[in-house]
Protein backbone atom coordinates (compact mmCIF):
# COMPACT_ATOMS: atom_id res chain seq x y z
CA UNK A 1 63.23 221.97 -265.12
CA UNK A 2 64.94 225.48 -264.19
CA UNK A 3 64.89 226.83 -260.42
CA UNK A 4 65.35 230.39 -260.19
CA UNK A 5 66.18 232.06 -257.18
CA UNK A 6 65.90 236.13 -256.99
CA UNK A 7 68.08 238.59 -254.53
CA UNK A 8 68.74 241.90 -254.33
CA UNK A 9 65.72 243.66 -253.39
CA UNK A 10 64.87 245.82 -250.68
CA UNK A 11 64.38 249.51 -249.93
CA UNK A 12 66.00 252.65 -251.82
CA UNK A 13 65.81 256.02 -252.19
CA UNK A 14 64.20 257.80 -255.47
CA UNK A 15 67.88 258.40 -257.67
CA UNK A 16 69.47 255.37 -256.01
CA UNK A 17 70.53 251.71 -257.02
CA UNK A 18 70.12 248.71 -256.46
CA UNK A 19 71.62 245.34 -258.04
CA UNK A 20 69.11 242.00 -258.69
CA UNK A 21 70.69 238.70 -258.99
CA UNK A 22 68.71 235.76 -260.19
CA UNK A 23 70.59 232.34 -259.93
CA UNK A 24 69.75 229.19 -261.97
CA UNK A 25 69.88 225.63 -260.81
CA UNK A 26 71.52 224.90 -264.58
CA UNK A 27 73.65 226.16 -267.05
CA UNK A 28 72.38 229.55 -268.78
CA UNK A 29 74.15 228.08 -271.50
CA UNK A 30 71.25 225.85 -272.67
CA UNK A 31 68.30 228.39 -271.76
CA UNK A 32 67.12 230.49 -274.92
CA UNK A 33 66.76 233.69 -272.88
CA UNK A 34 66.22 234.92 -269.41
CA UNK A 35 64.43 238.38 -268.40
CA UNK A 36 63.29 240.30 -265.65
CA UNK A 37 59.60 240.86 -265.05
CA UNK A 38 57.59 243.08 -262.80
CA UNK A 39 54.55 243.27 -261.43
CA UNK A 40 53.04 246.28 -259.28
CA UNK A 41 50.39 246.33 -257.16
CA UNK A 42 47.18 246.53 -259.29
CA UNK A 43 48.80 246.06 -262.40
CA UNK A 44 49.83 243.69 -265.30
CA UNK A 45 53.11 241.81 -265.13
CA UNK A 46 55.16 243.17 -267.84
CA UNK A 47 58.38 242.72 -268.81
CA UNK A 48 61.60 244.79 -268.23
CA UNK A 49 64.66 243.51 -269.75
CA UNK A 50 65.55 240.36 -271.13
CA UNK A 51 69.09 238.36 -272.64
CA UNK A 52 69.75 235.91 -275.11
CA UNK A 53 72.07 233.10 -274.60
CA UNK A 54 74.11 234.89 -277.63
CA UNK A 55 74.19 237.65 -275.61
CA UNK A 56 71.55 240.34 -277.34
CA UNK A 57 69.19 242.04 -274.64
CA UNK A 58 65.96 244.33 -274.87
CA UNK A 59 64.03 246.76 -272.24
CA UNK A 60 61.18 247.88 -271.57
CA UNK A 61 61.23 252.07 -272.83
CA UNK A 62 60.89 253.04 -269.20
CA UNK A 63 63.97 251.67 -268.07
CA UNK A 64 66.05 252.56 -271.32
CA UNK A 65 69.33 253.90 -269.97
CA UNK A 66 69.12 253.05 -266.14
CA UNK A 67 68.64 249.71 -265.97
CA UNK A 68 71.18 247.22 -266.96
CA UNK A 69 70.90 243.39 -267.84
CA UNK A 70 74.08 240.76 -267.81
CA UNK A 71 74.40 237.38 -267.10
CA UNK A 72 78.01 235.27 -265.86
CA UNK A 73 77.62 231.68 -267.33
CA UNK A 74 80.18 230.46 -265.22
CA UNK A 75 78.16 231.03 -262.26
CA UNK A 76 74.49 230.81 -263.77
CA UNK A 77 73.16 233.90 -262.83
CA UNK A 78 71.75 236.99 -264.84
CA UNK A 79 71.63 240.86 -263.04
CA UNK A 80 69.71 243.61 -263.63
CA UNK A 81 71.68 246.98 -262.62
CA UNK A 82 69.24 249.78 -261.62
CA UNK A 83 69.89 253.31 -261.33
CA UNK A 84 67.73 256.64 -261.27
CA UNK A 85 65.26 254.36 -259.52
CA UNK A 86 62.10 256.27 -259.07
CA UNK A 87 58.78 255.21 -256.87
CA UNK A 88 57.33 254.05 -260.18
CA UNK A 89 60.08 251.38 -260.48
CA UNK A 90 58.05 249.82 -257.58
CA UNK A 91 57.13 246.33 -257.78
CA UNK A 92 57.59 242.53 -257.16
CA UNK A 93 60.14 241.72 -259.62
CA UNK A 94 60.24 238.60 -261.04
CA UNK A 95 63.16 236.39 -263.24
CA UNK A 96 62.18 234.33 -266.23
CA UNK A 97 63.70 231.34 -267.87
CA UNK A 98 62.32 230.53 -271.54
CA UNK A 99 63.80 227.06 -272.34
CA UNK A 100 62.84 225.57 -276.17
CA UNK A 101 62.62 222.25 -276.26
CA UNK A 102 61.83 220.53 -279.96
CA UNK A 103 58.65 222.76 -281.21
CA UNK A 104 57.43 224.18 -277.36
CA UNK A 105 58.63 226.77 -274.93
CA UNK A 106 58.62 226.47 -271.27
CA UNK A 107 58.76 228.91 -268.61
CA UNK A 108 60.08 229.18 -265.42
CA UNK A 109 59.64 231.65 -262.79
CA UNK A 110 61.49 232.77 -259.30
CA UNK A 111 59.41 233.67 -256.45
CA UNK A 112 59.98 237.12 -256.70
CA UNK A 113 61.67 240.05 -254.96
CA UNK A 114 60.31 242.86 -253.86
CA UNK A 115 61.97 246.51 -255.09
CA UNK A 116 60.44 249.68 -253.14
CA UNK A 117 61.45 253.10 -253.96
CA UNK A 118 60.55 255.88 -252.20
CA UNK A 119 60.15 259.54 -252.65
């Protein structure tokens, strides 16, 4: 079992920032990969960015070059750094933990923080 808890969110101008944290109950060390998800109103979730435990990440092509993702084992969390953020970055996002055990994959999912940009 993984908790995941999500901060960060809130209200921001189009062109500003903001900075997502997403803390695990357990080491990152022993989860396969971790990723942020979003989901706007009306639409699919889909994912945005996503990290390894060796480290290699992947994003979605709208975000390519203003968003960000890291992750500090020593204190179990992953960010996702957002810049440029324009009203279509609006959405519930959502963190993901994808944990292998023997043949199967299991995920876990925060509750979810809401990011609105406006114009």
């Amino acid at each position: 079992q993984v908790q995941l808890v999500e901060s960060g969110g809130g209200l921001v101008q189009a062109g500003g920032s903001l900075r997502l944290s997403c803390a695990a109950s357990r080491s990152i060390f022993s989860i396969h990969a971790m990723g942020w998800y979003r989901q706007a109103p009306g639409k699919q979730r889909e994912l945005v960015a996503a990290i390894t435990s060796g480290g290699r990440s992947n994003y979605a092509d709208s975000v390519k070059g203003r968003f960000t993702i890291s992750s500090d084992n020593a204190k179990n969390t992953v960010y996702l750094q957002m810049n440029s953020l324009m009203p279509e970055d609006t959405a519930v996002y959502y963190c993901n933990a994808g944990v292998i055990k023997g043949l199967a994959e299991y995920n876990y999912w925060g509750q979810g923080t809401q990011v609105t940009v406006s114009s």
